[in-house]
C-alpha atoms as a PDB file:
ATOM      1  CA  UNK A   1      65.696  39.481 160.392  1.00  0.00           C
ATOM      2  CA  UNK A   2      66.487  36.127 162.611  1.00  0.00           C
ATOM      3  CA  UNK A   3      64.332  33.310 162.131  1.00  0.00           C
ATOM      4  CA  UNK A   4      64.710  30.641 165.188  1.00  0.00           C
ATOM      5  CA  UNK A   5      63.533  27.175 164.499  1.00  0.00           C
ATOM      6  CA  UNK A   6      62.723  24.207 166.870  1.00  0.00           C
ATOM      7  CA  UNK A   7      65.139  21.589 165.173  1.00  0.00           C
ATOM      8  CA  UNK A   8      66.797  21.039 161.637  1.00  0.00           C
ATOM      9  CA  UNK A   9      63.696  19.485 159.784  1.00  0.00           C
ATOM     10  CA  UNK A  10      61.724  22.715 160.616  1.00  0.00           C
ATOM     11  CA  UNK A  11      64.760  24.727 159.120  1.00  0.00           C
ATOM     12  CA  UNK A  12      64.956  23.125 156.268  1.00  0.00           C
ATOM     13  CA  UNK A  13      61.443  22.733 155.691  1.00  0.00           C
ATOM     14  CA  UNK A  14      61.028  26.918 156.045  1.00  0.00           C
ATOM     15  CA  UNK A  15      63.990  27.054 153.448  1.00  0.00           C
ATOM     16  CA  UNK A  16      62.015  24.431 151.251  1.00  0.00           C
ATOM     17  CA  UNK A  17      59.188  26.321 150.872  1.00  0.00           C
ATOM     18  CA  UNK A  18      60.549  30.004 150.785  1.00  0.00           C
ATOM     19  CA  UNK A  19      63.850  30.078 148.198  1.00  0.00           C
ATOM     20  CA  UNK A  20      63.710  30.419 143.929  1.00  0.00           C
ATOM     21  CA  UNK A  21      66.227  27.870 143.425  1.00  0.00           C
ATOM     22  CA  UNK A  22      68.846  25.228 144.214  1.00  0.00           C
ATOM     23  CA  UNK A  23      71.254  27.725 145.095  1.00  0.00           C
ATOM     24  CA  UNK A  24      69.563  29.803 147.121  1.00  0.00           C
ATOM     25  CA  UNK A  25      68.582  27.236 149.193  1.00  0.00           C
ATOM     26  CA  UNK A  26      72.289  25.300 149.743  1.00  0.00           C
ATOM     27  CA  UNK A  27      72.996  29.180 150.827  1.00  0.00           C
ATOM     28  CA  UNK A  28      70.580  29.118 153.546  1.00  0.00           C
ATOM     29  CA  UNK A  29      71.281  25.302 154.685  1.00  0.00           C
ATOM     30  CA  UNK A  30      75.011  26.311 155.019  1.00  0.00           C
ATOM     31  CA  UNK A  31      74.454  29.058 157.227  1.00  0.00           C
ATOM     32  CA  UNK A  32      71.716  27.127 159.161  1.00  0.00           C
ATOM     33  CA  UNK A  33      74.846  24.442 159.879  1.00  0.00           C
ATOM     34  CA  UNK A  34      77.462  26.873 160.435  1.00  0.00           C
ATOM     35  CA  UNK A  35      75.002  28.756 163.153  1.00  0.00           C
ATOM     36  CA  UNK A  36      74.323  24.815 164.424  1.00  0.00           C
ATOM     37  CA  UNK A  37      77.808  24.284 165.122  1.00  0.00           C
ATOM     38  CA  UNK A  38      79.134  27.313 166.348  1.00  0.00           C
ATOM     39  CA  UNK A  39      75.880  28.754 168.730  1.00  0.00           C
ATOM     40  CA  UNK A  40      74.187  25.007 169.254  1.00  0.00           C
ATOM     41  CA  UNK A  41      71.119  26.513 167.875  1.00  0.00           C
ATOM     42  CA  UNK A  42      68.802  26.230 164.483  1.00  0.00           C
ATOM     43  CA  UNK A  43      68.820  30.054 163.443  1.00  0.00           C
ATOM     44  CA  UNK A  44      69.117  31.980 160.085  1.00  0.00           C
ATOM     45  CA  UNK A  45      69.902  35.976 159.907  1.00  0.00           C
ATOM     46  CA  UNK A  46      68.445  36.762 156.786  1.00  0.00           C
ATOM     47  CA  UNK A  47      68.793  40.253 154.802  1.00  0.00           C
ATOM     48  CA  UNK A  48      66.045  41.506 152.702  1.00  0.00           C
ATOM     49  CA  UNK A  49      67.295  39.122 149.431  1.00  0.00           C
ATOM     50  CA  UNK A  50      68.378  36.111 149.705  1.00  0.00           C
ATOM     51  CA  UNK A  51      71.836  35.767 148.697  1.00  0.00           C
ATOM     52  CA  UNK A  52      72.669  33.269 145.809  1.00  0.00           C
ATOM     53  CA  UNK A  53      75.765  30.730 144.792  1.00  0.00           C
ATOM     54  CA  UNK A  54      76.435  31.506 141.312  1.00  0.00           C
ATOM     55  CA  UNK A  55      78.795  29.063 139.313  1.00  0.00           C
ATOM     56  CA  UNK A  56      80.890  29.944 136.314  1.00  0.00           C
ATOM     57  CA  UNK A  57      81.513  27.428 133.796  1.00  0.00           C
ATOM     58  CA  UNK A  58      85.185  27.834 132.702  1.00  0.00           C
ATOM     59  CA  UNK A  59      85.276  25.607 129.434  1.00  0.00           C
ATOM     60  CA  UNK A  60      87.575  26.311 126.925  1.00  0.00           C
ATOM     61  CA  UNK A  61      85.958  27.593 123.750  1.00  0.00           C
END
């Protein structure tokens, strides 16, 4: 599904108000930037789930 928005304060308002969590939501602001820069337009192709950064601690134990 592609979801077009007016400017970037729309965007990231939508994003706001429809992720679970942090990283969810620097997923979708990344792709929002990278579709920015390279088509000059606010626009997010979104898959049923929204994909997720996960981070992995590596501390030594």
């Amino acid at each position: 599904m592609k979801i077009k928005f007016a400017s970037r304060l729309e965007a990231i308002e939508w994003i706001a108000n429809h992720v679970e969590d942090e990283g969810q939501f620097e997923v979708l602001r990344e792709q929002l930037n990278f579709n920015h820069i390279y088509h000059g337009r606010f626009f997010l192709n979104l898959e049923e789930q929204i994909a997720e950064v996960v981070m992995l601690d590596q501390k030594n134990k």
